[in-house]
N, C-alpha and C. Protein backbone atom coordinates (compact mmCIF):
# COMPACT_ATOMS: atom_id res chain seq x y z
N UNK A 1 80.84 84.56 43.59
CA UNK A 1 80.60 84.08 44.94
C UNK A 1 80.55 82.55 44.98
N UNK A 2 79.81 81.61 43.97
CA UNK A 2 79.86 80.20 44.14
C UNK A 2 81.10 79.89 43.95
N UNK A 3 81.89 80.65 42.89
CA UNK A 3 83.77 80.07 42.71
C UNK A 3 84.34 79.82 43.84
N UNK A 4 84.11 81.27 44.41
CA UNK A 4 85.27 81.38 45.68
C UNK A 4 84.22 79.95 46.95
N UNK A 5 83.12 80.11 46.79
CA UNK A 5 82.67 78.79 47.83
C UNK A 5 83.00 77.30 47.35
N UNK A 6 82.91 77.34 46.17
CA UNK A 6 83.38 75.90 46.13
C UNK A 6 84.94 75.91 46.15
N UNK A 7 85.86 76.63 45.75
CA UNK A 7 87.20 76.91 46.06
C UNK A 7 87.75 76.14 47.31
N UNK A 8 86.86 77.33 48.67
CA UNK A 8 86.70 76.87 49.69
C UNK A 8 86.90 75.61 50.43
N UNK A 9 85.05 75.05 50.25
CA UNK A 9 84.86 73.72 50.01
C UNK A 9 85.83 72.65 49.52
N UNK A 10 86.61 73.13 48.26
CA UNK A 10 87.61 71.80 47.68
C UNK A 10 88.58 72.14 48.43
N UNK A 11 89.11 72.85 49.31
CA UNK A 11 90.54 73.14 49.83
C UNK A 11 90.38 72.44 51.19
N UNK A 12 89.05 71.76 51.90
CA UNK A 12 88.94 71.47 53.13
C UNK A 12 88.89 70.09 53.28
N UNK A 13 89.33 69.41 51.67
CA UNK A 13 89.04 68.10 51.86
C UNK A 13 90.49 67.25 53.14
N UNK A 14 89.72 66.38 53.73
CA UNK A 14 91.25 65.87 54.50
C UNK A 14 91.18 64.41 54.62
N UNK A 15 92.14 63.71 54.94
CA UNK A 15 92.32 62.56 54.45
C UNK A 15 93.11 61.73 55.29
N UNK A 16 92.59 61.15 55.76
CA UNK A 16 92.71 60.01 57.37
C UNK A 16 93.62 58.74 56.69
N UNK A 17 94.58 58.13 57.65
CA UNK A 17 95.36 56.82 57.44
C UNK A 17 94.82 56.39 59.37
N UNK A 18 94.58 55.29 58.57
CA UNK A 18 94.47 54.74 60.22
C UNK A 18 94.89 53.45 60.23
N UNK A 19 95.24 52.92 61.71
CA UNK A 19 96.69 51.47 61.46
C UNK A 19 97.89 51.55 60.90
N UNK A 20 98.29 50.58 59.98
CA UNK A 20 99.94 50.56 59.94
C UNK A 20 100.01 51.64 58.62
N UNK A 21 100.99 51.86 58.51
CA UNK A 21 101.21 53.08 57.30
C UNK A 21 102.75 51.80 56.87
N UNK A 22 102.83 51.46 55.68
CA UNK A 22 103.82 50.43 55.12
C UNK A 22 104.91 51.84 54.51
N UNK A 23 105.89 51.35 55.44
CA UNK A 23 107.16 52.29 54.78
C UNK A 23 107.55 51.51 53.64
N UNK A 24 107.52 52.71 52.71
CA UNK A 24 108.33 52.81 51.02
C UNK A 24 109.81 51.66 51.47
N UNK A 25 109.19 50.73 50.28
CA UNK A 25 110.25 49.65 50.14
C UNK A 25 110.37 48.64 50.78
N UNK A 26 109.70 48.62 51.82
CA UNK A 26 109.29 47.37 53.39
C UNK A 26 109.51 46.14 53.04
N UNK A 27 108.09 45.82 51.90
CA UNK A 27 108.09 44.90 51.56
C UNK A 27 109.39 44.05 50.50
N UNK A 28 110.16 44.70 49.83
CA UNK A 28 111.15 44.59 49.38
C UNK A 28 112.55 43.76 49.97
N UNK A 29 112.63 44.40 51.22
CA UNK A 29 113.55 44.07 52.47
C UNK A 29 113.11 42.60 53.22
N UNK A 30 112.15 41.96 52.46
CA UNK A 30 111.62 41.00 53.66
C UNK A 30 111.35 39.82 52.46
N UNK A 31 112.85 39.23 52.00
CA UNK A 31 112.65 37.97 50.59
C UNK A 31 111.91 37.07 51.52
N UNK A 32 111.11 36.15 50.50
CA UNK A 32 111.12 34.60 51.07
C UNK A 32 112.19 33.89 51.34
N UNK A 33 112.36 33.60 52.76
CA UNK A 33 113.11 32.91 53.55
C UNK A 33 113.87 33.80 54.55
N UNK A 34 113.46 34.89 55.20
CA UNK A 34 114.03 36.00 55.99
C UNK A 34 113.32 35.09 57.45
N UNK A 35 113.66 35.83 58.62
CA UNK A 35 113.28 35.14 60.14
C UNK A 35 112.53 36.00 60.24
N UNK A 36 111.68 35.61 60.85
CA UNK A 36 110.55 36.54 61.61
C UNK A 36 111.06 37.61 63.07
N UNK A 37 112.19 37.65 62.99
CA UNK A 37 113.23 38.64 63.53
C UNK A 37 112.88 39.56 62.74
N UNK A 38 113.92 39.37 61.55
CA UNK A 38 113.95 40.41 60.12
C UNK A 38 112.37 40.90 60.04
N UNK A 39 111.31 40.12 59.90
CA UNK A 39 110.21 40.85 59.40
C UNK A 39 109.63 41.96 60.90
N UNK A 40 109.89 41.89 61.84
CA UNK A 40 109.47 42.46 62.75
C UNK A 40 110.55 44.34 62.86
N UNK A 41 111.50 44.02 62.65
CA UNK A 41 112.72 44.74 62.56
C UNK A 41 112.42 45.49 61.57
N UNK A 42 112.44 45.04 60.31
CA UNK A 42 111.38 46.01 59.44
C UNK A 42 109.79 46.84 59.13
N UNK A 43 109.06 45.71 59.42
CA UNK A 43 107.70 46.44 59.42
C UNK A 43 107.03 46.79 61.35
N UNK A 44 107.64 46.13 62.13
CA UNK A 44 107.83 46.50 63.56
C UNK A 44 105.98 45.26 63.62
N UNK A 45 105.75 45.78 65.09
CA UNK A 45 104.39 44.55 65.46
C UNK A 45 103.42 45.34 64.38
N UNK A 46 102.86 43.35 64.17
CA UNK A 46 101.35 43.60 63.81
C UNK A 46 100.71 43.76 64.23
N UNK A 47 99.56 44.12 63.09
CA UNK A 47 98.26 44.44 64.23
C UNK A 47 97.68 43.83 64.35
N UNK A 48 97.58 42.35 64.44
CA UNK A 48 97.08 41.02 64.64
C UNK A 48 97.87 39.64 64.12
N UNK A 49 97.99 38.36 65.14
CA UNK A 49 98.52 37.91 64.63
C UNK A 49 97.61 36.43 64.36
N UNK A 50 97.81 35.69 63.80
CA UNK A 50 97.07 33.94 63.02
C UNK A 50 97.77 33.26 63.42
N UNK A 51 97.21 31.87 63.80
CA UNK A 51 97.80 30.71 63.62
C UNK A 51 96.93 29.59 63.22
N UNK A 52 96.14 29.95 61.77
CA UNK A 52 95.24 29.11 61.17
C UNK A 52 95.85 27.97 60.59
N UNK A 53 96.73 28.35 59.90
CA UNK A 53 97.66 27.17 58.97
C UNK A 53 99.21 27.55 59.35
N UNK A 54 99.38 27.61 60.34
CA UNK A 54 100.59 28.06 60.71
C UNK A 54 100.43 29.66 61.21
N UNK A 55 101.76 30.10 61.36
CA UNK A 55 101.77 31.74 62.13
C UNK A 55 101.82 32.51 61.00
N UNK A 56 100.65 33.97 61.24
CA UNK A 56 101.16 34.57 60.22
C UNK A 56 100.84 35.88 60.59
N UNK A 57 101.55 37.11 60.38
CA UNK A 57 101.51 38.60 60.61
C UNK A 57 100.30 39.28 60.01
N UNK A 58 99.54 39.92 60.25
CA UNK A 58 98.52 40.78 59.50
C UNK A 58 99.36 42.52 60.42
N UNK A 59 99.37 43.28 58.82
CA UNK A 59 99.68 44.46 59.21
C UNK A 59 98.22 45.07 58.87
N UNK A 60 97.45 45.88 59.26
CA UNK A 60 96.34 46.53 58.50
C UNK A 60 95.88 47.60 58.86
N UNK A 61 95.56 48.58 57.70
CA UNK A 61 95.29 49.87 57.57
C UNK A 61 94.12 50.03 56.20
N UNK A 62 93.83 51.32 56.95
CA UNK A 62 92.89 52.52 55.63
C UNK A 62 92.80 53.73 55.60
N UNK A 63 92.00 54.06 54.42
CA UNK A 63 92.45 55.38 54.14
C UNK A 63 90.80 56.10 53.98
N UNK A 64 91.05 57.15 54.52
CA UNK A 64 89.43 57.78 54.22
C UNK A 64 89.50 59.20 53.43
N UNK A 65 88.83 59.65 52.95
CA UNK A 65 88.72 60.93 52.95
C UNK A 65 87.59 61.34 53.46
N UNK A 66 87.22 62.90 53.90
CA UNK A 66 86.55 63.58 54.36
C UNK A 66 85.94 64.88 53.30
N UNK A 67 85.45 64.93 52.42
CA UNK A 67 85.41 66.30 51.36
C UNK A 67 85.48 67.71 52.14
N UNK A 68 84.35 67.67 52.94
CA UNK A 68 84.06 68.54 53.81
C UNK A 68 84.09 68.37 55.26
N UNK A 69 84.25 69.39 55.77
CA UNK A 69 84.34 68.82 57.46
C UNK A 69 83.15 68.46 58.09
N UNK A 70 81.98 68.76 57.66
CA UNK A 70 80.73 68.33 57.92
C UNK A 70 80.05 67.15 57.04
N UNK A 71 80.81 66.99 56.16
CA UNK A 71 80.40 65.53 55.07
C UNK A 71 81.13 64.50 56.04
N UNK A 72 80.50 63.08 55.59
CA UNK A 72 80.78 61.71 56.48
C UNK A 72 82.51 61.51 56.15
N UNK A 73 83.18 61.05 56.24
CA UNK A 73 84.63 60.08 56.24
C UNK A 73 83.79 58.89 55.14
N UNK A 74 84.84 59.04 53.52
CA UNK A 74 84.51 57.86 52.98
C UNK A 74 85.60 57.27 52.84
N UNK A 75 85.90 55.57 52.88
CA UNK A 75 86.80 55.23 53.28
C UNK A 75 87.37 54.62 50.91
N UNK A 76 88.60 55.30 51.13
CA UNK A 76 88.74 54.80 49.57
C UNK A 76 89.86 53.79 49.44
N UNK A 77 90.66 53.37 50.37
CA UNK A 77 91.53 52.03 50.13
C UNK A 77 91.40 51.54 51.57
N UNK A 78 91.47 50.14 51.73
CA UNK A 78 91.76 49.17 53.34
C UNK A 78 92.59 47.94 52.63
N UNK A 79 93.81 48.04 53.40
CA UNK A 79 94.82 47.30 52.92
C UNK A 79 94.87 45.73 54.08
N UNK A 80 95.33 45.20 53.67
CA UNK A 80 96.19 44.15 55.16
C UNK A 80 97.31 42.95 54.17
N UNK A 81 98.59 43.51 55.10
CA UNK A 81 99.45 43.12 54.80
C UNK A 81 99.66 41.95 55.21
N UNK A 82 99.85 40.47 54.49
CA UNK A 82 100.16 39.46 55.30
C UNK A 82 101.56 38.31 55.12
N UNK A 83 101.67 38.28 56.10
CA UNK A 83 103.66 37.35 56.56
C UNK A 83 103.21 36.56 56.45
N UNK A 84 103.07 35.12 55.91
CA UNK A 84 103.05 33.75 56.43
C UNK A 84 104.29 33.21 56.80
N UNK A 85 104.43 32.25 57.68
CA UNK A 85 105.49 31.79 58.45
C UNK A 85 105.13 30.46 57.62
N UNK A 86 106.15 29.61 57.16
CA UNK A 86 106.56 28.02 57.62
C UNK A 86 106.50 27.93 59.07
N UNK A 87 106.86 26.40 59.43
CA UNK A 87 107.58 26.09 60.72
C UNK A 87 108.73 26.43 61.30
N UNK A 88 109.68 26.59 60.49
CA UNK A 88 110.93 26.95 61.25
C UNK A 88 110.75 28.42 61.65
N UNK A 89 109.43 29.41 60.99
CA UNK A 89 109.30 30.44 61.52
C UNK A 89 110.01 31.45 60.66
N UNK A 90 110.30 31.00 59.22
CA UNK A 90 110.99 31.62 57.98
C UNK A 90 109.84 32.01 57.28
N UNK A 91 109.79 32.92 56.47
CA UNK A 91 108.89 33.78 55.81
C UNK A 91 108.24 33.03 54.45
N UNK A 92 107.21 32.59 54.38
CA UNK A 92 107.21 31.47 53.15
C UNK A 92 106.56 32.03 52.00
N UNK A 93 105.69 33.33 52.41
CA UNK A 93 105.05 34.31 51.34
C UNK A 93 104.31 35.24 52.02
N UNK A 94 104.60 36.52 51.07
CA UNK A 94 103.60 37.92 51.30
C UNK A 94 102.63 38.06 50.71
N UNK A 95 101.80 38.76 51.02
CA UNK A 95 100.25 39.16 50.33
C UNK A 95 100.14 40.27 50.91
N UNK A 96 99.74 41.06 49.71
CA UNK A 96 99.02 42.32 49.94
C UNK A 96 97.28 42.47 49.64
N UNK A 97 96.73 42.27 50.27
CA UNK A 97 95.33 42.18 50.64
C UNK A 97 94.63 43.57 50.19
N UNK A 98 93.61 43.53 49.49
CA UNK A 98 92.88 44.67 49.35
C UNK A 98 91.56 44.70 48.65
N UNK A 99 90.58 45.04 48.21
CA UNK A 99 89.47 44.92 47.95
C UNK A 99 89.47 45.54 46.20
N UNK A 100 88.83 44.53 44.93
CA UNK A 100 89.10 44.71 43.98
C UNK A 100 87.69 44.13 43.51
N UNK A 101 86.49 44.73 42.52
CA UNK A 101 85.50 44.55 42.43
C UNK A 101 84.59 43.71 43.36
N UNK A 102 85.01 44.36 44.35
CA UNK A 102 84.11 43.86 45.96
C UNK A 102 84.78 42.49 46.53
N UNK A 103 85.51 42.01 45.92
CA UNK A 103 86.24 40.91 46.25
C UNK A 103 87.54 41.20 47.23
N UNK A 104 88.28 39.87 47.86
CA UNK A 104 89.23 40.43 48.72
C UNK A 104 90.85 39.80 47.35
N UNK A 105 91.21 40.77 47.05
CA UNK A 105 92.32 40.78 46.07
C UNK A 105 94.08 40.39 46.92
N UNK A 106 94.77 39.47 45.86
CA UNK A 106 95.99 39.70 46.20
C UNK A 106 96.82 40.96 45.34
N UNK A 107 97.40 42.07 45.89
CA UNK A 107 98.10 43.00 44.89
C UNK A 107 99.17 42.43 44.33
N UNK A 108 100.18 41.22 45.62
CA UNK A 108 101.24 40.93 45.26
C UNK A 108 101.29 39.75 44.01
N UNK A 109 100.43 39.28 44.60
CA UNK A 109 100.36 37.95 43.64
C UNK A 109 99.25 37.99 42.05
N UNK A 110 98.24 38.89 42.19
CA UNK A 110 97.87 39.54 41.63
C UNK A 110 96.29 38.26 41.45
N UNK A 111 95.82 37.88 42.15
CA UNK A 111 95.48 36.88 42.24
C UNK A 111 94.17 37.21 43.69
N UNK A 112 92.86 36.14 43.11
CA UNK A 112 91.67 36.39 44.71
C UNK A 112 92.07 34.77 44.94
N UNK A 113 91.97 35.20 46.19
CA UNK A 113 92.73 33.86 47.59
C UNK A 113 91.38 33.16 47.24
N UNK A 114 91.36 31.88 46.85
CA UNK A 114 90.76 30.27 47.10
C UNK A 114 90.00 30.61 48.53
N UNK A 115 88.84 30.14 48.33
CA UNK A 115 88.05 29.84 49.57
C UNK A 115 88.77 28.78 51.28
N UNK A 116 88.35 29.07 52.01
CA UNK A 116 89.04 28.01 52.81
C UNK A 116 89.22 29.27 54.45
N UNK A 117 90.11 28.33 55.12
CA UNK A 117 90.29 29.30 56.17
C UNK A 117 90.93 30.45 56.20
N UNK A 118 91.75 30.58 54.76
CA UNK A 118 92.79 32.11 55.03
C UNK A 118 91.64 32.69 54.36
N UNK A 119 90.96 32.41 53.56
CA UNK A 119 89.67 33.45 52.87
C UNK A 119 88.63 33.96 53.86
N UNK A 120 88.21 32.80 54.88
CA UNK A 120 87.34 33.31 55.97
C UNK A 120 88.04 34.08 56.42
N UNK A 121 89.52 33.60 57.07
CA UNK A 121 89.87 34.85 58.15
C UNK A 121 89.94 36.53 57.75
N UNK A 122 90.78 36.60 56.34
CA UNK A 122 90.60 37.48 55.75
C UNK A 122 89.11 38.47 55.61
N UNK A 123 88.59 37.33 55.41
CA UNK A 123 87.07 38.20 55.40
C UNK A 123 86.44 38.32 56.87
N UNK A 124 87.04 37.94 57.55
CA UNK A 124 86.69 38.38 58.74
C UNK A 124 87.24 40.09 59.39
N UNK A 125 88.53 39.98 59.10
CA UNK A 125 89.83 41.23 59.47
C UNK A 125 88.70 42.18 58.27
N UNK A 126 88.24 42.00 57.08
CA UNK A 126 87.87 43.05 56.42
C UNK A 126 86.52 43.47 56.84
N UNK A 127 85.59 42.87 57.66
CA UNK A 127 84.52 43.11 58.38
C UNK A 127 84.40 43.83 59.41
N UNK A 128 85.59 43.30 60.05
CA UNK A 128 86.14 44.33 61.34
C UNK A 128 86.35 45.30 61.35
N UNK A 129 87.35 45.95 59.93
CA UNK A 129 87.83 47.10 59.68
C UNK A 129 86.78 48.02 59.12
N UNK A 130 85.42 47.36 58.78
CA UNK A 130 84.26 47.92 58.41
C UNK A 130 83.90 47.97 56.54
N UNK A 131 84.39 46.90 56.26
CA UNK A 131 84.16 46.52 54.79
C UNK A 131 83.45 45.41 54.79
N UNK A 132 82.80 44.88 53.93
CA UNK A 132 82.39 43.38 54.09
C UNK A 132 82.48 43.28 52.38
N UNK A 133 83.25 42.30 52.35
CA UNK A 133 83.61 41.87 50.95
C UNK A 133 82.86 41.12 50.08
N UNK A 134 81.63 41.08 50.18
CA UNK A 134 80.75 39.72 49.39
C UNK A 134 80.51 40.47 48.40
């Protein structure tokens, strides 16, 4: 009787994406020096946009699971994808944003972003989304 209940139980787990979902290969399609045409055409609108140090795209999403339908939503990845623009409005670098021993991580660069205003803003978008990175 406990087999078949926890059986149960593990078969009801479900698992939430909420915001942008990054189609396989996206980032690939979008070199440094593409127009912010091209990046829109591919990853379509953000879900927020900057103009701290220039213009820049934030795509952002997360992922939760649920074990049980009566257990809370725990959230196990929050991503945010980010475009920076130059001036002419050409793509000057990507970042993939994500949280890596409580810190806010680059995946792409592999690298935690320098303090300053893209670190505040960042830590702002990850507060919002209901993380707080300190």
């Amino acid at each position: 009787m406990v087999l078949s209940a926890s059986l149960l139980l593990g078969a009801c787990e479900q698992i939430y994406q909420r915001g942008y979902v990054l189609p396989e290969g996206a980032l690939e399609q979008i070199p440094v020096g593409s127009s912010q045409e091209q990046v829109l055409v591919v990853l379509g609108t953000p879900s927020t946009v900057a103009t701290v140090s220039g213009e820049a795209f934030y795509y952002i999403s997360q992922r939760g699971e649920k074990p049980v339908a009566f257990m809370p939503q725990k959230v196990v990845d929050q991503r945010v994808i980010a475009v920076y623009f130059d001036k002419s409005r050409r793509v000057e670098r990507l970042a993939d944003y994500g949280m890596r021993d409580g810190k806010v991580f680059d995946f792409v660069s592999r690298t935690t972003p320098a303090g300053g205003k893209e670190l505040s803003y960042l830590t702002y978008l990850f507060k919002i989304i209901g993380l707080d990175p300190k």
